[in-house]
PDB file of N, CA and C in Angstrom:
ATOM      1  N   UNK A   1      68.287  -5.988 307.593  1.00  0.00           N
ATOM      2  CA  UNK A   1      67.505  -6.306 308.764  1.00  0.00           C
ATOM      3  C   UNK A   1      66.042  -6.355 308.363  1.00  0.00           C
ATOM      4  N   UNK A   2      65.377  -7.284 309.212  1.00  0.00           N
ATOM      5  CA  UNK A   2      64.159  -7.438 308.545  1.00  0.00           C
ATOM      6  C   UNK A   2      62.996  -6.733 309.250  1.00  0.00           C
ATOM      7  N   UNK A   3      62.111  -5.838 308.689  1.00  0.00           N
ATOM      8  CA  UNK A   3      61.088  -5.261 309.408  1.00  0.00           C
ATOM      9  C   UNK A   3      60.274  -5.669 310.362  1.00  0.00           C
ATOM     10  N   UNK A   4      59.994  -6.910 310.270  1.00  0.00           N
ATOM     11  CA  UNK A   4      58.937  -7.755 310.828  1.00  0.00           C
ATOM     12  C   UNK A   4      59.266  -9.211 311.142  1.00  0.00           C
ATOM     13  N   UNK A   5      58.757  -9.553 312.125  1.00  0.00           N
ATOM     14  CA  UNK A   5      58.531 -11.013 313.188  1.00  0.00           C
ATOM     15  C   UNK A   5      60.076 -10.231 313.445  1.00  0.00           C
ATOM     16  N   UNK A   6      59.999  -9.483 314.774  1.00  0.00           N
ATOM     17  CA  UNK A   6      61.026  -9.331 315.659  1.00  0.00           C
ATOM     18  C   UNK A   6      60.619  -9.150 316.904  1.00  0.00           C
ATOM     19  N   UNK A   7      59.419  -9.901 317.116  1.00  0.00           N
ATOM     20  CA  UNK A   7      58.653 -10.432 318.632  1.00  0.00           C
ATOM     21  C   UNK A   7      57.625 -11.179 318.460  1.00  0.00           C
ATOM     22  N   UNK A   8      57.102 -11.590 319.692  1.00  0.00           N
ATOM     23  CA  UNK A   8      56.049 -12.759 319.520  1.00  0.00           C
ATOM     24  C   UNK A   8      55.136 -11.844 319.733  1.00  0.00           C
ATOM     25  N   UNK A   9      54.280 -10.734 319.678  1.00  0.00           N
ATOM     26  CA  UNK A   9      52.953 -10.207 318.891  1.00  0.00           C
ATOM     27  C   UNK A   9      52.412 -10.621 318.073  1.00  0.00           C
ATOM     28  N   UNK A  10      51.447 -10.617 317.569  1.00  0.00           N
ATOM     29  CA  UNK A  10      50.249 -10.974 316.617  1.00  0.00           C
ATOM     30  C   UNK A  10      51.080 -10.091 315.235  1.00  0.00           C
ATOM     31  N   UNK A  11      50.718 -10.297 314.253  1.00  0.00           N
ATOM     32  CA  UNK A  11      51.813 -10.077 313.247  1.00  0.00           C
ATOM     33  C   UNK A  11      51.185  -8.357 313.276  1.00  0.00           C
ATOM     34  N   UNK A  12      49.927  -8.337 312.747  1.00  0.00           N
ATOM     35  CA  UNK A  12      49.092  -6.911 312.676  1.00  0.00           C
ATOM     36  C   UNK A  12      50.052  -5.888 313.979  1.00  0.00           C
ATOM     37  N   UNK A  13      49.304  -6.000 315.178  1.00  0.00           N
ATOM     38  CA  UNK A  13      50.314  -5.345 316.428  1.00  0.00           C
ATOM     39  C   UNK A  13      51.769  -5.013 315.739  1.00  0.00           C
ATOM     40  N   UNK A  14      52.387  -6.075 315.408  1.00  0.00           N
ATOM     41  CA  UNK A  14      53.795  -6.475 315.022  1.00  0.00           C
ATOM     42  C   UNK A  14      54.587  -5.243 313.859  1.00  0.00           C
ATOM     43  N   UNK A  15      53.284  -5.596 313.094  1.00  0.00           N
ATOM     44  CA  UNK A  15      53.251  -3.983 312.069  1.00  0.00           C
ATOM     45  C   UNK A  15      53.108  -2.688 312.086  1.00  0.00           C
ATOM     46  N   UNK A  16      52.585  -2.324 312.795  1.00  0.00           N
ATOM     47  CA  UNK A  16      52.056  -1.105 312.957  1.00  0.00           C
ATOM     48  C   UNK A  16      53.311  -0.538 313.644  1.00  0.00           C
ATOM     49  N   UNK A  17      54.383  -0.788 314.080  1.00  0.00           N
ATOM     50  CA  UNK A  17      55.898  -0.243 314.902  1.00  0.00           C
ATOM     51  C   UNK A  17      57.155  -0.273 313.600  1.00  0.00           C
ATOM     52  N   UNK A  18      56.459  -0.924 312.486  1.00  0.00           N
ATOM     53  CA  UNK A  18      57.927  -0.662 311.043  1.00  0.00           C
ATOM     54  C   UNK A  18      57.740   0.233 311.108  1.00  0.00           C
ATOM     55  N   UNK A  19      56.856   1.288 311.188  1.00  0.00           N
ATOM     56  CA  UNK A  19      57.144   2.895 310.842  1.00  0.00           C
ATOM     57  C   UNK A  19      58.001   3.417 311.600  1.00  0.00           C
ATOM     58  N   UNK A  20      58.374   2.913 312.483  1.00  0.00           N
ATOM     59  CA  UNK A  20      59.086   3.793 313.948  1.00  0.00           C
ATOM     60  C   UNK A  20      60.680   2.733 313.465  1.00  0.00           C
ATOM     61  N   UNK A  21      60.487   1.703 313.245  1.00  0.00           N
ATOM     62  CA  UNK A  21      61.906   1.068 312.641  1.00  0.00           C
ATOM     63  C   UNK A  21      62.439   1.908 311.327  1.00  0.00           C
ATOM     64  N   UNK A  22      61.769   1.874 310.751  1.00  0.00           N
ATOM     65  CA  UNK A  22      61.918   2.298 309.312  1.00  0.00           C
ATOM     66  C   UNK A  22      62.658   3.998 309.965  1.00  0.00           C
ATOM     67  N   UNK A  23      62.255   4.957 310.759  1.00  0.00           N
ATOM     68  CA  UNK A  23      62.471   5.983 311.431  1.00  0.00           C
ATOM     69  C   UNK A  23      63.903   6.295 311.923  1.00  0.00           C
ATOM     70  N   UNK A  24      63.812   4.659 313.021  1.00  0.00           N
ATOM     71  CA  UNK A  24      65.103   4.604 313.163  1.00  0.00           C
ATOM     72  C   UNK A  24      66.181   4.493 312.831  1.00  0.00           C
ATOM     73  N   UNK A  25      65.991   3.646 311.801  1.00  0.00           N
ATOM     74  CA  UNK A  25      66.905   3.508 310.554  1.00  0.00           C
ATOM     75  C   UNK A  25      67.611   4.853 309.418  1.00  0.00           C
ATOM     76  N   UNK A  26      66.454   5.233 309.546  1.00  0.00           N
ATOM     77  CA  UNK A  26      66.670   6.807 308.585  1.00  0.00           C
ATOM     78  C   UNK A  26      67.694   7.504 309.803  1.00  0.00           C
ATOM     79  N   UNK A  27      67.158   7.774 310.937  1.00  0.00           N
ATOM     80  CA  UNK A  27      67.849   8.627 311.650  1.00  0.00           C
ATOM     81  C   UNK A  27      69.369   8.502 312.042  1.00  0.00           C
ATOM     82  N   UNK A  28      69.077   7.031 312.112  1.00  0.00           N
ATOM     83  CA  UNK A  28      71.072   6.301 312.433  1.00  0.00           C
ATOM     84  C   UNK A  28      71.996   6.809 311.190  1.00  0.00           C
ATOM     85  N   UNK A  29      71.609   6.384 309.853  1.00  0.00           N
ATOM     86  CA  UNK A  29      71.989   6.846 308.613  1.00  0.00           C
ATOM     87  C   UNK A  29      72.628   7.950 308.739  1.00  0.00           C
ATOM     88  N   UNK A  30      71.394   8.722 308.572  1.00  0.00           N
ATOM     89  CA  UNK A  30      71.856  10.299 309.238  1.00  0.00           C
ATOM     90  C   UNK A  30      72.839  10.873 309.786  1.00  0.00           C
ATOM     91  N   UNK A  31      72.532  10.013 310.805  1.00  0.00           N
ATOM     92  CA  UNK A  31      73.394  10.184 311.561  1.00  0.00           C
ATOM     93  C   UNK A  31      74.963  10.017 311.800  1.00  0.00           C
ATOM     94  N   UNK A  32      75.049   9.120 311.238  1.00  0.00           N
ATOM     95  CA  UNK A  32      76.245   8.201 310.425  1.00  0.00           C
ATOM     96  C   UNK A  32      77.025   8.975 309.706  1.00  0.00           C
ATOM     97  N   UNK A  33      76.427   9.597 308.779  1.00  0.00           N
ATOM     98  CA  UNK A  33      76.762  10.396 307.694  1.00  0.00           C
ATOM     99  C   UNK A  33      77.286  11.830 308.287  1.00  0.00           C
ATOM    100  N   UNK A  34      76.289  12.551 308.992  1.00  0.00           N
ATOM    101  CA  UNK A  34      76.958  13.678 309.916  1.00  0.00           C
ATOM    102  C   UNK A  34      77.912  13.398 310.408  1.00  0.00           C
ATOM    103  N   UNK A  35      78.106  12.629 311.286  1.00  0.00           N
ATOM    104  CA  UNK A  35      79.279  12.447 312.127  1.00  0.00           C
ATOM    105  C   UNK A  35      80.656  12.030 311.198  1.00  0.00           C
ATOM    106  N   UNK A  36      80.634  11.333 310.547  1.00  0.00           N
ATOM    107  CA  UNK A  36      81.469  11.181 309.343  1.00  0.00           C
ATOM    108  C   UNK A  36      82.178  12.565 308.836  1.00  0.00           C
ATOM    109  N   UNK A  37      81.104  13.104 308.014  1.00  0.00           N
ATOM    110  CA  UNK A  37      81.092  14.718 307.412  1.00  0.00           C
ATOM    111  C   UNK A  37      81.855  15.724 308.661  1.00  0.00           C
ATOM    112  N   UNK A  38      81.752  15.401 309.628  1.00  0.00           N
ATOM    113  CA  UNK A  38      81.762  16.654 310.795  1.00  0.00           C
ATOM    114  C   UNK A  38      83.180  16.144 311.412  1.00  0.00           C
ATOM    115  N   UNK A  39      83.784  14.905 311.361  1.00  0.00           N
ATOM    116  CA  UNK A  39      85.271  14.472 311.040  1.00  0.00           C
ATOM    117  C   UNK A  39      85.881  14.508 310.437  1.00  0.00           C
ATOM    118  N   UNK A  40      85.551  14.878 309.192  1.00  0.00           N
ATOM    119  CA  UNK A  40      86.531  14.726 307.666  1.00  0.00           C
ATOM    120  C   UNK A  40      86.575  16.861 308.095  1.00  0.00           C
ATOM    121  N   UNK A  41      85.844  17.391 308.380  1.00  0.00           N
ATOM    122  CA  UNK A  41      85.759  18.622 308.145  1.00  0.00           C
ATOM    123  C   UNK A  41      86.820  19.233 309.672  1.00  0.00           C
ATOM    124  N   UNK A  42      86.853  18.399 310.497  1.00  0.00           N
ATOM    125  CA  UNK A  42      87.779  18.588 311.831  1.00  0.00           C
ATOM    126  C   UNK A  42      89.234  18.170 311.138  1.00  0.00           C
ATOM    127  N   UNK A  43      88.909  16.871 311.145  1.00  0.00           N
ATOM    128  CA  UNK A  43      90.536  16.687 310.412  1.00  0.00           C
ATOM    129  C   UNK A  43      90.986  17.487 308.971  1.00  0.00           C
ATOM    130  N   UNK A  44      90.554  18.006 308.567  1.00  0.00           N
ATOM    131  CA  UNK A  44      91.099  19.102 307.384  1.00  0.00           C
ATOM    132  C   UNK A  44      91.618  20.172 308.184  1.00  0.00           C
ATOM    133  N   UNK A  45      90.818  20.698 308.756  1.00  0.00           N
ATOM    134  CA  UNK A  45      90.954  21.723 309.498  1.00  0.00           C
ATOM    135  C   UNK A  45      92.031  21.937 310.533  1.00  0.00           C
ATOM    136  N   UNK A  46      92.358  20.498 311.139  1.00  0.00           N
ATOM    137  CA  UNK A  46      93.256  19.913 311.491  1.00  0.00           C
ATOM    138  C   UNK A  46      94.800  19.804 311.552  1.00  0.00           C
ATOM    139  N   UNK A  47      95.014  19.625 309.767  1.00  0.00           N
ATOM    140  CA  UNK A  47      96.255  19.801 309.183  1.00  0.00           C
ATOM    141  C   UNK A  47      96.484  20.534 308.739  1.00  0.00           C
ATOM    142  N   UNK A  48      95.244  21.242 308.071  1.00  0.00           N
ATOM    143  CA  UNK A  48      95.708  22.979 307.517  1.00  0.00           C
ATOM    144  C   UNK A  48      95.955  23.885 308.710  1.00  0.00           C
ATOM    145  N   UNK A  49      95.901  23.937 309.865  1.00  0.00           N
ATOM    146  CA  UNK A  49      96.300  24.042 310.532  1.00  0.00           C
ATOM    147  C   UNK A  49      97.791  23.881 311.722  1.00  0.00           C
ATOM    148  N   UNK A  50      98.222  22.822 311.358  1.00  0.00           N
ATOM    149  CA  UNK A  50      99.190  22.111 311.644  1.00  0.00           C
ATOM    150  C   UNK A  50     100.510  22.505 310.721  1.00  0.00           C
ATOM    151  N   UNK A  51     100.208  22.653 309.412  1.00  0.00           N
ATOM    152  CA  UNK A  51     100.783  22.510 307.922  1.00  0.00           C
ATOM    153  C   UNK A  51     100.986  24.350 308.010  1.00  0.00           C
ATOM    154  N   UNK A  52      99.867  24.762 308.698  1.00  0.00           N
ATOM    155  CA  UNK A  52      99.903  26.145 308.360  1.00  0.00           C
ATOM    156  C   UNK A  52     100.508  27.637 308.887  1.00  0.00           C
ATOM    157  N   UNK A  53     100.515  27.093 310.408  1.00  0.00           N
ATOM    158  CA  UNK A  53     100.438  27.505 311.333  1.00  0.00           C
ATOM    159  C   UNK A  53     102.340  27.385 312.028  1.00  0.00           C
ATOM    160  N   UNK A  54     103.225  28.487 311.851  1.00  0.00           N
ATOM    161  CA  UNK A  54     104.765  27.995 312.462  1.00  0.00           C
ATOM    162  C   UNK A  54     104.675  28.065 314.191  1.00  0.00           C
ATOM    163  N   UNK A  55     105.512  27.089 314.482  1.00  0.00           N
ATOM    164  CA  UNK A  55     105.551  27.690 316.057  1.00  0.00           C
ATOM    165  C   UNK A  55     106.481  28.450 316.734  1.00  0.00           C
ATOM    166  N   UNK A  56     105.877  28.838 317.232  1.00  0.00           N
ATOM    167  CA  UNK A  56     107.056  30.248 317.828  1.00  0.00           C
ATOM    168  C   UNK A  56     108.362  30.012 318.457  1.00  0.00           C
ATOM    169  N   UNK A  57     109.435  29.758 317.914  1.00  0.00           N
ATOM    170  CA  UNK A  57     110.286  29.663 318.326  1.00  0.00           C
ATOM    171  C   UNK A  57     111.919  30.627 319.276  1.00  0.00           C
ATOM    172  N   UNK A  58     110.929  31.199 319.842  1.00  0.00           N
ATOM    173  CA  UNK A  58     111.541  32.036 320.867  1.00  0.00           C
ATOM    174  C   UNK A  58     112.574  31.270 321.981  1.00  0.00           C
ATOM    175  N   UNK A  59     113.788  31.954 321.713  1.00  0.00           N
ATOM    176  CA  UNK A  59     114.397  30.859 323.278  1.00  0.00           C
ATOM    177  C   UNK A  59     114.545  31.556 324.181  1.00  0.00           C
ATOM    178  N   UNK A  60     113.595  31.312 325.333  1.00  0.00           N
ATOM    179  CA  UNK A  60     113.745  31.865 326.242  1.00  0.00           C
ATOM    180  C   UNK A  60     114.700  31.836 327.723  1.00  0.00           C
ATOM    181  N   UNK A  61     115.628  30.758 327.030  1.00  0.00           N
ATOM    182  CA  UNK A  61     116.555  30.794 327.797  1.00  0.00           C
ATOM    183  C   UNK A  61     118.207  30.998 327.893  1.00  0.00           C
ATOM    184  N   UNK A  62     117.867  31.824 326.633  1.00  0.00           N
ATOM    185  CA  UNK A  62     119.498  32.532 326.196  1.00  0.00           C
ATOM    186  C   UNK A  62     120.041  33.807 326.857  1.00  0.00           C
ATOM    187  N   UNK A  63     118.963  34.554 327.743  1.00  0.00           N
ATOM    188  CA  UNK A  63     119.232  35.651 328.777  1.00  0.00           C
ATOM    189  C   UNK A  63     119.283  35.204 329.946  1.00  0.00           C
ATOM    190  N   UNK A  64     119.055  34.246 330.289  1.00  0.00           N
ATOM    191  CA  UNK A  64     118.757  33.919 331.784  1.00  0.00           C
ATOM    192  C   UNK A  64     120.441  33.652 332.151  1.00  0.00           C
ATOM    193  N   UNK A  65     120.775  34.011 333.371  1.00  0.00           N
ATOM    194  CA  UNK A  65     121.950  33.584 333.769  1.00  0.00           C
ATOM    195  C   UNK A  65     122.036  32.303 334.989  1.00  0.00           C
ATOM    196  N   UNK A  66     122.746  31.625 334.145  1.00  0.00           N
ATOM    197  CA  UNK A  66     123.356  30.169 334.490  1.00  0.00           C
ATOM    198  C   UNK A  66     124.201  30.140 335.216  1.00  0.00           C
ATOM    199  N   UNK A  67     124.838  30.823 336.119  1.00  0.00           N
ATOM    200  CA  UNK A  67     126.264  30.550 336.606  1.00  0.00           C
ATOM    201  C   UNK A  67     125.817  30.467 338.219  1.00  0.00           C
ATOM    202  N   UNK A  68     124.356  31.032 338.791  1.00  0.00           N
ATOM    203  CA  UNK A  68     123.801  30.434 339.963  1.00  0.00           C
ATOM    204  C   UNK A  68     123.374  29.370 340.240  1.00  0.00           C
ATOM    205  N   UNK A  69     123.235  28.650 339.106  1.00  0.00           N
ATOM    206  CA  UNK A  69     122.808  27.236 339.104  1.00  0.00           C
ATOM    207  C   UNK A  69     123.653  26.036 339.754  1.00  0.00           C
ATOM    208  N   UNK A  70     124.853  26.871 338.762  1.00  0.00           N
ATOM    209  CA  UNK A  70     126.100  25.315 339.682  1.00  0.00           C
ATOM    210  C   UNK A  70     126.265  25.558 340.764  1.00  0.00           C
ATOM    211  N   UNK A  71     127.582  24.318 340.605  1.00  0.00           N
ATOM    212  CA  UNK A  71     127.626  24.476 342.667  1.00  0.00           C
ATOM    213  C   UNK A  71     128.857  25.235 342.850  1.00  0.00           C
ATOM    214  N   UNK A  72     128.580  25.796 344.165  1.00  0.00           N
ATOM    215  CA  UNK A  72     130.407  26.612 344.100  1.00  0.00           C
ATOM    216  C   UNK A  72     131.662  25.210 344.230  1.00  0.00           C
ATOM    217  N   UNK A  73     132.089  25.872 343.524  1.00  0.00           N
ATOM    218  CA  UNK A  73     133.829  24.655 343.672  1.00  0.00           C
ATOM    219  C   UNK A  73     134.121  25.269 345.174  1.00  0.00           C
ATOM    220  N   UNK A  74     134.142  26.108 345.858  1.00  0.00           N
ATOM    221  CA  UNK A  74     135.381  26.179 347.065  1.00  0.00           C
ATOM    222  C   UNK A  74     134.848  25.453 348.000  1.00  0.00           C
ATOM    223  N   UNK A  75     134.042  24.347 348.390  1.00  0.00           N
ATOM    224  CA  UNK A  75     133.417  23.805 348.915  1.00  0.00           C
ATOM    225  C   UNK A  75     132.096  23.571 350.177  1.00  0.00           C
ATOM    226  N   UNK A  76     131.814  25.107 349.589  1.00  0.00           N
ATOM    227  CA  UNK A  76     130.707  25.891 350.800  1.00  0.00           C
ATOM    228  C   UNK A  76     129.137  24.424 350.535  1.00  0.00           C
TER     229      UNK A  76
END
């Protein structure tokens, strides 16, 4: 992208705002890069987690009694 003639200002005027482009540019980068870094470090965290972590496999429905559930056969 080009620093300059990115409006109809006098070229001088025109110049004196690359510093604040040039700024912006650094900061997007930056920025870019963090957010990147701060995903790669979620998704690790992620699967070592996933990979790491068993789930509890409790059944909690091997005490419960089932036989109120159906329907009565004598035809109530």
């Amino acid at each position: 992208m080009s620093l300059m003639d990115f409006s109809s200002w006098p070229r001088e005027q025109e110049q004196s705002f690359i510093v604040y482009e040039q700024r912006t540019q650094e900061a997007s980068s930056k920025a870019l890069i963090g957010g990147i870094i701060a995903g790669a470090i979620v998704f690790v965290l992620a699967i070592g987690i996933y990979a790491g972590v068993e789930p509890d496999r409790t059944n909690y429905g091997k005490d419960m009694n089932m036989q109120n559930l159906n329907k009565k056969q004598d035809g109530k």
